[in-house]
PDB file of N, CA and C in Angstrom:
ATOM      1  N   UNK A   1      21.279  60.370  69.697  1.00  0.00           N
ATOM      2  CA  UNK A   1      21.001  59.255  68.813  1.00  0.00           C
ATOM      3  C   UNK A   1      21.374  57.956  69.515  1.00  0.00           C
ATOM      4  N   UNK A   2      20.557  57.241  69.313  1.00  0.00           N
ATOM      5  CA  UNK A   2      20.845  55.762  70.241  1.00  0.00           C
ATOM      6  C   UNK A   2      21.729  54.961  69.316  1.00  0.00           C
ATOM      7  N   UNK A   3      22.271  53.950  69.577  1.00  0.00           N
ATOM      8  CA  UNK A   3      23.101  52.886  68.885  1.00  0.00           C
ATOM      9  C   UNK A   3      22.424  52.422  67.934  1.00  0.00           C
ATOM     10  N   UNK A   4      23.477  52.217  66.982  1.00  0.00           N
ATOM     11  CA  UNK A   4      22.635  51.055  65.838  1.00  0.00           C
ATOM     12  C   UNK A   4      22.959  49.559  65.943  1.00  0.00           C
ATOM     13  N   UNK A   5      21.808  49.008  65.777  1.00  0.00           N
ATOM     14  CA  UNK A   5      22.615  47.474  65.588  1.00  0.00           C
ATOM     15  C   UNK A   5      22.914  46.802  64.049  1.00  0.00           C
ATOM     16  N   UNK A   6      24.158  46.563  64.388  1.00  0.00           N
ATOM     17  CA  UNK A   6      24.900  46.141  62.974  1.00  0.00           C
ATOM     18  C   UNK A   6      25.291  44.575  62.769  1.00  0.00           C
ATOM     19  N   UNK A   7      24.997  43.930  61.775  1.00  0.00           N
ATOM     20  CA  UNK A   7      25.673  42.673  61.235  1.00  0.00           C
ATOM     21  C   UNK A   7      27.185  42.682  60.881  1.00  0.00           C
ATOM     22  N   UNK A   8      27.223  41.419  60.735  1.00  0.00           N
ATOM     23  CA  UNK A   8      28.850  41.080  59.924  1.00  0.00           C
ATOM     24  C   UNK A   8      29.386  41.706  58.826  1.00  0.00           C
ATOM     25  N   UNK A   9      28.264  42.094  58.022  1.00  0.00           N
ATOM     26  CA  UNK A   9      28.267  42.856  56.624  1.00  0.00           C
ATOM     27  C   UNK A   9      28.634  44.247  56.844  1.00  0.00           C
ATOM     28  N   UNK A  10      27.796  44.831  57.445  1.00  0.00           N
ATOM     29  CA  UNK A  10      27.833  46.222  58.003  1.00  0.00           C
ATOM     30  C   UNK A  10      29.463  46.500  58.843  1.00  0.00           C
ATOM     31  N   UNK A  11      29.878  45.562  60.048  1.00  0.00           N
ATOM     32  CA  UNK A  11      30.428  45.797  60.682  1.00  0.00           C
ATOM     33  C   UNK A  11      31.862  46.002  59.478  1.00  0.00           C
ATOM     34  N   UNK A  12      31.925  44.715  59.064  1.00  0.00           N
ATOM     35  CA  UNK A  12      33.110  45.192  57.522  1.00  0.00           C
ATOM     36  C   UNK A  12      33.754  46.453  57.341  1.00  0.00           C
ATOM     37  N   UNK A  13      32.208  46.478  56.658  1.00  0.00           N
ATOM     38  CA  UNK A  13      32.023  47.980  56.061  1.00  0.00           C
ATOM     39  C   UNK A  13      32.512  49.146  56.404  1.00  0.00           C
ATOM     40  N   UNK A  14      32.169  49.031  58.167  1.00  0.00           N
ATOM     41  CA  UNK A  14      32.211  50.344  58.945  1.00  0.00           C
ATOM     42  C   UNK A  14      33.960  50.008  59.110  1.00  0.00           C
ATOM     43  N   UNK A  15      34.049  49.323  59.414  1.00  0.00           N
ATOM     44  CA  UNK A  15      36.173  49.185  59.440  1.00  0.00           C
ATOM     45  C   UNK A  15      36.576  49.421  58.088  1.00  0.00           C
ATOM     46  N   UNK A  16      36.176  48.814  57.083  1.00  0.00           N
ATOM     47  CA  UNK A  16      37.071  49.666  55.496  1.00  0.00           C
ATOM     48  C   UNK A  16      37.156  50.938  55.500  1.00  0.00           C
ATOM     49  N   UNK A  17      35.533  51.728  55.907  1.00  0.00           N
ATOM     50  CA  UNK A  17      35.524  52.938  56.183  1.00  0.00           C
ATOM     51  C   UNK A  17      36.822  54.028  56.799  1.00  0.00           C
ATOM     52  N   UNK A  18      37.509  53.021  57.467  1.00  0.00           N
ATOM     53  CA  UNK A  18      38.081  53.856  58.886  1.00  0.00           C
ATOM     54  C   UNK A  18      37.642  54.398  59.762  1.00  0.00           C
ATOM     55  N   UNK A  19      35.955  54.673  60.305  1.00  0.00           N
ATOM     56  CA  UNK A  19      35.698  55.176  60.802  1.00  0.00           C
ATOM     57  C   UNK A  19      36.021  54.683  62.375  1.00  0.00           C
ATOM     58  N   UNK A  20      35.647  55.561  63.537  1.00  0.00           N
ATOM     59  CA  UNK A  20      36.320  54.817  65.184  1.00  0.00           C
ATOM     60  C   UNK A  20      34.966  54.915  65.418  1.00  0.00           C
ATOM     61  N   UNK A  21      34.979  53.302  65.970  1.00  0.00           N
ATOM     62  CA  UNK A  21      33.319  52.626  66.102  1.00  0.00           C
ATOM     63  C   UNK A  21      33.962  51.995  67.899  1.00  0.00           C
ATOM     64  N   UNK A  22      32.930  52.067  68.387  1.00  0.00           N
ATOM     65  CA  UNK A  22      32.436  51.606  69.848  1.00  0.00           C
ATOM     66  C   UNK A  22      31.462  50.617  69.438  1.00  0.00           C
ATOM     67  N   UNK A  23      31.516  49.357  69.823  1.00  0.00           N
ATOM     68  CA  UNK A  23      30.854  48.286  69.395  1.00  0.00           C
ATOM     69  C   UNK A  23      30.661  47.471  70.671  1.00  0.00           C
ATOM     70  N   UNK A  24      28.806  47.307  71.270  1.00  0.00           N
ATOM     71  CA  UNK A  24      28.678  46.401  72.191  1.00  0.00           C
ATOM     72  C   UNK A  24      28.430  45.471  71.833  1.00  0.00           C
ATOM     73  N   UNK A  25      29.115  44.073  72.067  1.00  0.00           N
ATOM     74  CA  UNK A  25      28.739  42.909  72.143  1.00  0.00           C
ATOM     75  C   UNK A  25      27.838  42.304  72.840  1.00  0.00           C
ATOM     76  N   UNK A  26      26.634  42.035  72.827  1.00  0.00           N
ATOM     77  CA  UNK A  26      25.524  41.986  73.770  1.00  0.00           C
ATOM     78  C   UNK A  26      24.509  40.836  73.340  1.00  0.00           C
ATOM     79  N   UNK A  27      23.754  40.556  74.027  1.00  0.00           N
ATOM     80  CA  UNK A  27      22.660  39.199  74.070  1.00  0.00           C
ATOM     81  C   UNK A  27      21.171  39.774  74.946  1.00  0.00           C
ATOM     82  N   UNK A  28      20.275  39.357  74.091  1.00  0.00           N
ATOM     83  CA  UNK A  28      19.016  39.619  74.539  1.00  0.00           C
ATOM     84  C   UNK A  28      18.794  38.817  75.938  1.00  0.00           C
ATOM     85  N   UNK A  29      19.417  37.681  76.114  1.00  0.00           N
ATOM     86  CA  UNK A  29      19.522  37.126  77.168  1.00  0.00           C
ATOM     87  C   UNK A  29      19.963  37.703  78.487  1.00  0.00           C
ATOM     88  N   UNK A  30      21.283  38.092  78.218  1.00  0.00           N
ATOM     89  CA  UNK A  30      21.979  39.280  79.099  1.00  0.00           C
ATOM     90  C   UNK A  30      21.431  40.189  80.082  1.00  0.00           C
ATOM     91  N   UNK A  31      21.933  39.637  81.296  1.00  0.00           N
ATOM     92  CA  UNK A  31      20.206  40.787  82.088  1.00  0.00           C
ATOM     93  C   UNK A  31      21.579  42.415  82.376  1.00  0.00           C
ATOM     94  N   UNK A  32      22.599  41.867  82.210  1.00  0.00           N
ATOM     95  CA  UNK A  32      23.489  43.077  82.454  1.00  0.00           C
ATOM     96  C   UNK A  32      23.824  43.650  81.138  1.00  0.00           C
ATOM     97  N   UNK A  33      23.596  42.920  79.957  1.00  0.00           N
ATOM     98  CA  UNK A  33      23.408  44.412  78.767  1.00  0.00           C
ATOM     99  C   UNK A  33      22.225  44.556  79.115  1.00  0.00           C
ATOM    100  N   UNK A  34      20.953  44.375  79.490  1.00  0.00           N
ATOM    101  CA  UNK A  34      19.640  45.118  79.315  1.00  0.00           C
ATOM    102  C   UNK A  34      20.324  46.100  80.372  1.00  0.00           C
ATOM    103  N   UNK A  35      21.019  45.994  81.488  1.00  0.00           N
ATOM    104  CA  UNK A  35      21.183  46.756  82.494  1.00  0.00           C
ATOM    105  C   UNK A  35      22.071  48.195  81.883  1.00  0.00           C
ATOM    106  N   UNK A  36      23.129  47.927  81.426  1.00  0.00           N
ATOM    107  CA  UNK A  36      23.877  49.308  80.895  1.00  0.00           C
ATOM    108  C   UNK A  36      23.422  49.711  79.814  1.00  0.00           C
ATOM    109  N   UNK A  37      22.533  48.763  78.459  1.00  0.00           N
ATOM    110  CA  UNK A  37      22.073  49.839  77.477  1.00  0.00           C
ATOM    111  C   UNK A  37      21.523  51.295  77.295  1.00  0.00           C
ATOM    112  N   UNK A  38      20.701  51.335  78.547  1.00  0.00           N
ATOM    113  CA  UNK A  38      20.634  53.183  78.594  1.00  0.00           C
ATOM    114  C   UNK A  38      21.870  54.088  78.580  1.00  0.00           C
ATOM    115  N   UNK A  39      22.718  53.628  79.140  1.00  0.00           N
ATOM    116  CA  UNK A  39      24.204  54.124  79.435  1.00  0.00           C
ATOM    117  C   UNK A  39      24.589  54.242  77.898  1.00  0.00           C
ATOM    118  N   UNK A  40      24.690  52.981  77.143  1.00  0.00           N
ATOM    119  CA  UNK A  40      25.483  53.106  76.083  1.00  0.00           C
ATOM    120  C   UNK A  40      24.634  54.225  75.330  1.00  0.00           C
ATOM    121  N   UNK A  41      23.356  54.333  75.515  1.00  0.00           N
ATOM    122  CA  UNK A  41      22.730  55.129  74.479  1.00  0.00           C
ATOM    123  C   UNK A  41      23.477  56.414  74.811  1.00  0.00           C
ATOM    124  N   UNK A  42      23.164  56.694  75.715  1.00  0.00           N
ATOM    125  CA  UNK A  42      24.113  58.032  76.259  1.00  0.00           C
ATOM    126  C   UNK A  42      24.832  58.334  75.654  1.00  0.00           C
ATOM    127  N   UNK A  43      26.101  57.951  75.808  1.00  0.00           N
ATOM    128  CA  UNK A  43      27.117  57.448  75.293  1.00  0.00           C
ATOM    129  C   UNK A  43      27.722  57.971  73.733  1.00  0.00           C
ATOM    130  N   UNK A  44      26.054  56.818  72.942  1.00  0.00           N
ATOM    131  CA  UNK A  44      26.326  57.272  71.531  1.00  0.00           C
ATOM    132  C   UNK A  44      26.334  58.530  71.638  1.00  0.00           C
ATOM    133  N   UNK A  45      24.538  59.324  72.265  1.00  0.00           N
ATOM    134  CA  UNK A  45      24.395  60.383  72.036  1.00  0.00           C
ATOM    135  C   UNK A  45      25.651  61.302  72.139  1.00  0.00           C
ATOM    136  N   UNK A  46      26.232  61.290  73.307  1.00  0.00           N
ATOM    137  CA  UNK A  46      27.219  62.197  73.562  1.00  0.00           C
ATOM    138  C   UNK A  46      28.742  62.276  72.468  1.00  0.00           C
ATOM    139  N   UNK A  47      28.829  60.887  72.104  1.00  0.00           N
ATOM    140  CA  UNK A  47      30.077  61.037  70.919  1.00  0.00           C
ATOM    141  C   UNK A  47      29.335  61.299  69.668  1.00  0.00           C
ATOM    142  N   UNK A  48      28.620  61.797  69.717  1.00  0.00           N
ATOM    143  CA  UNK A  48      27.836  61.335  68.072  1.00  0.00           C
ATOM    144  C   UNK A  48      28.409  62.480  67.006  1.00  0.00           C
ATOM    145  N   UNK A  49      29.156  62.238  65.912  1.00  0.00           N
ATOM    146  CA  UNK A  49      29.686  62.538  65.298  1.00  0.00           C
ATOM    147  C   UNK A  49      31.348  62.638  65.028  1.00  0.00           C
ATOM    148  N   UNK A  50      31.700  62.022  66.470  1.00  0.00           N
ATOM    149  CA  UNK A  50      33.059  61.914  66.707  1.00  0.00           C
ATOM    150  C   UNK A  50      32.940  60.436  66.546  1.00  0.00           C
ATOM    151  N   UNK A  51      32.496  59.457  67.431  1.00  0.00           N
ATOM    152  CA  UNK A  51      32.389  57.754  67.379  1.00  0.00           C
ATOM    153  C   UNK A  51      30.943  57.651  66.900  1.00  0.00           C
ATOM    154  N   UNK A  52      31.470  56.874  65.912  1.00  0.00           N
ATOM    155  CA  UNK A  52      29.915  55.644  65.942  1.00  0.00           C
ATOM    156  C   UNK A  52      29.843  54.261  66.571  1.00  0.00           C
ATOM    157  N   UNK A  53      28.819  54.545  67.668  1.00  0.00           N
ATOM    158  CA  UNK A  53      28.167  53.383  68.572  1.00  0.00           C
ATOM    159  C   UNK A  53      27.342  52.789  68.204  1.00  0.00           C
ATOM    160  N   UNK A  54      27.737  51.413  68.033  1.00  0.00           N
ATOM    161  CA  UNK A  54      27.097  50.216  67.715  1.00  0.00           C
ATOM    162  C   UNK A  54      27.015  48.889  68.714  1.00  0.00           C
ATOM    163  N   UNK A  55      25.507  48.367  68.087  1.00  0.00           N
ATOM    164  CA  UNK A  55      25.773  46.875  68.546  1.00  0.00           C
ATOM    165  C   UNK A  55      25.717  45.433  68.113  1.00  0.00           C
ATOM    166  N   UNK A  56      26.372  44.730  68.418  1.00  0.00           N
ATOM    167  CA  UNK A  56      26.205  43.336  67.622  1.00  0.00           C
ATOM    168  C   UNK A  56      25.145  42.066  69.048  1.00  0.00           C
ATOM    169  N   UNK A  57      24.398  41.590  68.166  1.00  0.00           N
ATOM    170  CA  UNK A  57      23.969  40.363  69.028  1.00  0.00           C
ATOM    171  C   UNK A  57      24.426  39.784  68.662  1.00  0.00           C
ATOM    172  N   UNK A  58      25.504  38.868  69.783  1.00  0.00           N
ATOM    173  CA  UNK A  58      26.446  37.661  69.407  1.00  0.00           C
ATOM    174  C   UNK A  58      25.450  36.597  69.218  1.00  0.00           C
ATOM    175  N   UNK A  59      23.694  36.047  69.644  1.00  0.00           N
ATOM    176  CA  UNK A  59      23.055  34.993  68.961  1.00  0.00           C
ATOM    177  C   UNK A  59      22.799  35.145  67.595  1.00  0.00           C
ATOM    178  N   UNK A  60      22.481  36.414  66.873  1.00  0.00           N
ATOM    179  CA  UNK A  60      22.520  36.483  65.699  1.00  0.00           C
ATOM    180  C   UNK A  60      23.735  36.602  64.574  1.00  0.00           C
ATOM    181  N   UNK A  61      25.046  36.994  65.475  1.00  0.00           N
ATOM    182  CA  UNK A  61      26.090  37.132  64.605  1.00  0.00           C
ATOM    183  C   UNK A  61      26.928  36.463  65.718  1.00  0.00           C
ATOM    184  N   UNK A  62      27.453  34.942  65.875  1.00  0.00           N
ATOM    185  CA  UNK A  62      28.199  34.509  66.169  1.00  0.00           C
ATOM    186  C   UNK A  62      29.679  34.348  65.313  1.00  0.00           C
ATOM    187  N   UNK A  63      29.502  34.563  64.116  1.00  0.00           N
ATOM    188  CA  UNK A  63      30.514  34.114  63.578  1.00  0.00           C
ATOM    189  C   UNK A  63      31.303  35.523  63.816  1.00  0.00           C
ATOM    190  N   UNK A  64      31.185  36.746  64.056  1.00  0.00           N
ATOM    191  CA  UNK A  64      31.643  37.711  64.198  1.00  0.00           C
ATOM    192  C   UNK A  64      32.278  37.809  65.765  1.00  0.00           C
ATOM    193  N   UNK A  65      31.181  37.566  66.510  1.00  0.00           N
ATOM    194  CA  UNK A  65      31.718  37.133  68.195  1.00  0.00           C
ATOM    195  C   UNK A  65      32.684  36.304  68.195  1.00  0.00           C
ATOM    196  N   UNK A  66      33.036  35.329  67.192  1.00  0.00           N
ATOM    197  CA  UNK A  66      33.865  34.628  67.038  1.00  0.00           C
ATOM    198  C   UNK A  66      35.398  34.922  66.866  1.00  0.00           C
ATOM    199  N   UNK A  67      35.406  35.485  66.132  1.00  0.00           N
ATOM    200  CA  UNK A  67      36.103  36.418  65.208  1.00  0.00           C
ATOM    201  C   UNK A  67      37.067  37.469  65.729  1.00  0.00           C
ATOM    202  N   UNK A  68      35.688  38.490  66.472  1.00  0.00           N
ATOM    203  CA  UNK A  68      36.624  39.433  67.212  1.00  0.00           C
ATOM    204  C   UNK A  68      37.036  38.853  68.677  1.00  0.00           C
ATOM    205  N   UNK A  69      36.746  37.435  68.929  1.00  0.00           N
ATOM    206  CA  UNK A  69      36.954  36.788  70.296  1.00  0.00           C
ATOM    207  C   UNK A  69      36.466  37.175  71.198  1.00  0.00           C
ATOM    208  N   UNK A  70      35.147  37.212  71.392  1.00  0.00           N
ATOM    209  CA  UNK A  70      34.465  38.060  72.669  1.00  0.00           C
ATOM    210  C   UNK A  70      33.937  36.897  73.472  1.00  0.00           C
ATOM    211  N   UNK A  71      34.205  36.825  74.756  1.00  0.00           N
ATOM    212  CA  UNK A  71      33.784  35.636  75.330  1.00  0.00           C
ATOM    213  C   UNK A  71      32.975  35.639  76.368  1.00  0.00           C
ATOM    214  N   UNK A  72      33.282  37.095  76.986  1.00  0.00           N
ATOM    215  CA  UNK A  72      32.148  37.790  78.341  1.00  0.00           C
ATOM    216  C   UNK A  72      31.340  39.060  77.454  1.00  0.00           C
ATOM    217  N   UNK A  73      29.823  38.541  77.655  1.00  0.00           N
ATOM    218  CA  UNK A  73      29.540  40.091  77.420  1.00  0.00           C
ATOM    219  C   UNK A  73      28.621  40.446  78.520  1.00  0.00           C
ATOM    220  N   UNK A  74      28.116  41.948  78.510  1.00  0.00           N
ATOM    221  CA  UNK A  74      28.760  42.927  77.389  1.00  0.00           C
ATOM    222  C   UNK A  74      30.317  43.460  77.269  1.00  0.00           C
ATOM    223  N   UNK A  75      30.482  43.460  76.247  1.00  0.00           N
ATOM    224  CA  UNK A  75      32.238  43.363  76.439  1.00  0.00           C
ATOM    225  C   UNK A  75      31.789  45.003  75.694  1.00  0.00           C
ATOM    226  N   UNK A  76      32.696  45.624  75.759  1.00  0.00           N
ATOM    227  CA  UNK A  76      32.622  46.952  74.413  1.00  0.00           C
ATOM    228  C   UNK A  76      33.910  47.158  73.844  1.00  0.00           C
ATOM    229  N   UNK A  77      33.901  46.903  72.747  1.00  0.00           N
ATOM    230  CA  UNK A  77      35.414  47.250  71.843  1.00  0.00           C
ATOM    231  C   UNK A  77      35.655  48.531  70.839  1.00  0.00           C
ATOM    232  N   UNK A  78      36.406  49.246  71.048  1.00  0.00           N
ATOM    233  CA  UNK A  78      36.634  50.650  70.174  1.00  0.00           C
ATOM    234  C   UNK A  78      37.268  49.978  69.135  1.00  0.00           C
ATOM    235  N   UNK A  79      37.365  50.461  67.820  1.00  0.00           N
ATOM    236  CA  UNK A  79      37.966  50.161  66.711  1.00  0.00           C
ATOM    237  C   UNK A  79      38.326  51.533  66.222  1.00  0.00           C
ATOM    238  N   UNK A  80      39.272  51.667  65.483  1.00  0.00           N
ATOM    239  CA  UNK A  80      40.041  52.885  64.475  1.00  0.00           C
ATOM    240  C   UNK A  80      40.864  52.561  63.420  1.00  0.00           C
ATOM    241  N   UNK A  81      39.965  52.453  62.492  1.00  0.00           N
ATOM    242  CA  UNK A  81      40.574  52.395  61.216  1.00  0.00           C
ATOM    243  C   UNK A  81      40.351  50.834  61.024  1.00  0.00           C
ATOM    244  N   UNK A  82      39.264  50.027  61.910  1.00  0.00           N
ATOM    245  CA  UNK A  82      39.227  48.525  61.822  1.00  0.00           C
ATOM    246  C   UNK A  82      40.040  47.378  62.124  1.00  0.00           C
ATOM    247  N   UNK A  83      40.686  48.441  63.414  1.00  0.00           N
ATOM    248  CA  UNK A  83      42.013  47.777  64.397  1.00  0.00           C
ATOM    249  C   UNK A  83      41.446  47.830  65.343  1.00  0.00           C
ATOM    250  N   UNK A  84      41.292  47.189  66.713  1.00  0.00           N
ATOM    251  CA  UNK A  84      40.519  47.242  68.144  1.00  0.00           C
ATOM    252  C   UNK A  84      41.717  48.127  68.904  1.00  0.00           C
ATOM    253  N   UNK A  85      41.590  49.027  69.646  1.00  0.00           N
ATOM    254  CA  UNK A  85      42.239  49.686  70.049  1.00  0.00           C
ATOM    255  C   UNK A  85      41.982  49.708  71.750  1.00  0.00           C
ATOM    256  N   UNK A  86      41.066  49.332  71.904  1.00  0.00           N
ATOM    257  CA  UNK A  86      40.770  48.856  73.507  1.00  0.00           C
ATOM    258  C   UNK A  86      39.410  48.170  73.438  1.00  0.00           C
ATOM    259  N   UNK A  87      39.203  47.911  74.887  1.00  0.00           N
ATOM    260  CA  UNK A  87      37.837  47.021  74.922  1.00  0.00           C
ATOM    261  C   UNK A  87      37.958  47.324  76.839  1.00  0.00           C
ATOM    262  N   UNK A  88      36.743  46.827  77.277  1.00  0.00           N
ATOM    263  CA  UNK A  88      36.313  46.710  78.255  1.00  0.00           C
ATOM    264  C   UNK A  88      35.120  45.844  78.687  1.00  0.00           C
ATOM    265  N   UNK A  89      35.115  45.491  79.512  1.00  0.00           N
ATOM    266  CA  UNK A  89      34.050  43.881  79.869  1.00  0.00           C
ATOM    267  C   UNK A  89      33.366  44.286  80.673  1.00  0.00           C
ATOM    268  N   UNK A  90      31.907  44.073  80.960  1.00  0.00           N
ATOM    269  CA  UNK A  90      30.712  44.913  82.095  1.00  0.00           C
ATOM    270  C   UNK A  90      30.943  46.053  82.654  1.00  0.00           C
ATOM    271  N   UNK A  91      30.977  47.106  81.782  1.00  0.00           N
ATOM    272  CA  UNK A  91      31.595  48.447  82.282  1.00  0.00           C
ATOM    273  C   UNK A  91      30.316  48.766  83.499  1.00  0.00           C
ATOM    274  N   UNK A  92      30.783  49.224  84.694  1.00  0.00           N
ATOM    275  CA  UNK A  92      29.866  49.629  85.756  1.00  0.00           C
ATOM    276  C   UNK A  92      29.008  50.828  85.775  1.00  0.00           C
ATOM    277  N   UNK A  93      28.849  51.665  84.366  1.00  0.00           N
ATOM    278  CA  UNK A  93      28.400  53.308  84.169  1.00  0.00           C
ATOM    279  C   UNK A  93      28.506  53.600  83.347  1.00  0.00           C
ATOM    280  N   UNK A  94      28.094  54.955  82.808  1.00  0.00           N
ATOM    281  CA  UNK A  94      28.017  55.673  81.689  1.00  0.00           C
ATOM    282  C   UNK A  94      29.989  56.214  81.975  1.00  0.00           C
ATOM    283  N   UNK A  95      30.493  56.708  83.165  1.00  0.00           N
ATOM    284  CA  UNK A  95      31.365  57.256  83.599  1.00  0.00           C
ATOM    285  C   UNK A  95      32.390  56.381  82.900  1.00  0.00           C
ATOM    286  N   UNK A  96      32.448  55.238  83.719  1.00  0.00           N
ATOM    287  CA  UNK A  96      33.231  54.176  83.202  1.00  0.00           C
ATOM    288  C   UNK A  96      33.686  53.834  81.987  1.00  0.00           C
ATOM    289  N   UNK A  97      32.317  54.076  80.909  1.00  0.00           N
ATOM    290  CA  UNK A  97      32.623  53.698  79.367  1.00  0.00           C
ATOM    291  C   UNK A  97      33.278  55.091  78.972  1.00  0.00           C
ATOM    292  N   UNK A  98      32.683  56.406  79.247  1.00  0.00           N
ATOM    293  CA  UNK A  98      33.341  57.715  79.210  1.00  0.00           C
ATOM    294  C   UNK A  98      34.633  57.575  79.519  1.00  0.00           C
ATOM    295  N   UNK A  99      35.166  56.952  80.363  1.00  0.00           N
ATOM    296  CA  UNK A  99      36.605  56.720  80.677  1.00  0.00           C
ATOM    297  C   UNK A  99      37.329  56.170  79.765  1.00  0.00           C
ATOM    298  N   UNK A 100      36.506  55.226  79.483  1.00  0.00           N
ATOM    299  CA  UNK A 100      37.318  53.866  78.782  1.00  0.00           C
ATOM    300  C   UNK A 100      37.425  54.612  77.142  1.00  0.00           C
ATOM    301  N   UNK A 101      36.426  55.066  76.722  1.00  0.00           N
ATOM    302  CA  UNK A 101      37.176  55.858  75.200  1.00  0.00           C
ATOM    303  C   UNK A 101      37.594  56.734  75.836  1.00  0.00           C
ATOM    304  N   UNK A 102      37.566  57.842  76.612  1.00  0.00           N
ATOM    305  CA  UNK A 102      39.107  59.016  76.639  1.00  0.00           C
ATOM    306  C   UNK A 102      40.375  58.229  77.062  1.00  0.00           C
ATOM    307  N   UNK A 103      40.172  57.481  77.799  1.00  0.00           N
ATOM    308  CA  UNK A 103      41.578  56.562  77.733  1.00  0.00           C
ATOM    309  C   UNK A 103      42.007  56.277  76.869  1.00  0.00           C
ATOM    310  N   UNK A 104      41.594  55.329  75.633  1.00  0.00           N
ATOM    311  CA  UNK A 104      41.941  54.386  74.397  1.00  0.00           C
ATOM    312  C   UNK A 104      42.204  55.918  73.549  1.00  0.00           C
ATOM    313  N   UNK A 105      41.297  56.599  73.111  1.00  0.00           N
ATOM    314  CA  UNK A 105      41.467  57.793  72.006  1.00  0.00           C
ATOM    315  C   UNK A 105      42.868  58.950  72.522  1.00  0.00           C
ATOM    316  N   UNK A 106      43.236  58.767  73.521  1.00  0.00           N
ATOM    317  CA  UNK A 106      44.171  59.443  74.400  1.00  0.00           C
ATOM    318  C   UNK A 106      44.150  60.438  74.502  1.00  0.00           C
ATOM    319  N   UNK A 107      42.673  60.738  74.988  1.00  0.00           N
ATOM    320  CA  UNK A 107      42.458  62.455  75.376  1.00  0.00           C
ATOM    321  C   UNK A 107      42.949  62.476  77.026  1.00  0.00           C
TER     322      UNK A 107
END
C-alpha cells in the first residue's frame, strides 16, 4: 500500500488515535522527495499494519510544517501516541529509512 496524503485535520486525528505514523514532509517542488518517494512507498508497504505512512505537502499545509518545525525537506518524522519520537532529513534509501524506524521503535 503506498502512503496516504494527509491534512492538518487528519494528521490530529491520526495522533488522538495513538496510532505510530511515519510522516513525510515533502513539496511537489522537491526534486529529492520526487527522488525517495518510491522508497517511502516501500516502506509503507513493508510496515503496513504495524506503521501508518503518510504525507504532508508543506505548500498545502504550512501551518502544520509550521508547527511540527520542519525546515529541510524531505524530513520524515515517526510519531507514537502523537509525540515525535525521531525524525530524519533526506534519508539516502529505502535501507536508511528501514534503519531509522528500527532505531526510533527500538527493535
Amino acid at each position: 500500500m503506498a502512503a496516504r496524503d494527509i491534512n492538518y485535520e487528519q494528521f490530529r486525528s491520526i495522533a488522538e488515535n495513538g496510532q505510530t505514523v511515519l510522516v513525510d514532509f515533502w513539496a511537489p517542488w522537491c526534486s529529492y522527495c520526487r527522488r525517495i518517494a518510491p522508497a517511502y512507498d516501500k516502506i509503507a508497504a513493508q510496515y503496513e499494519g504495524e506503521i501508518l505512512a503518510a504525507k504532508v505537502n508543506i505548500d498545502e499545509e504550512p501551518r502544520l510544517a509550521q508547527q511540527e518545525m520542519i525546515e529541510v525537506i524531505p524530513t520524515l518524522v515517526l510519531y507514537r501516541g502523537g509525540v515525535a519520537i525521531g525524525s530524519i532529513v533526506a534519508p539516502e534509501s529505502k535501507a536508511m529509512i528501514d534503519e531509522f524506524i528500527r532505531e526510533s521503535l527500538g527493535k
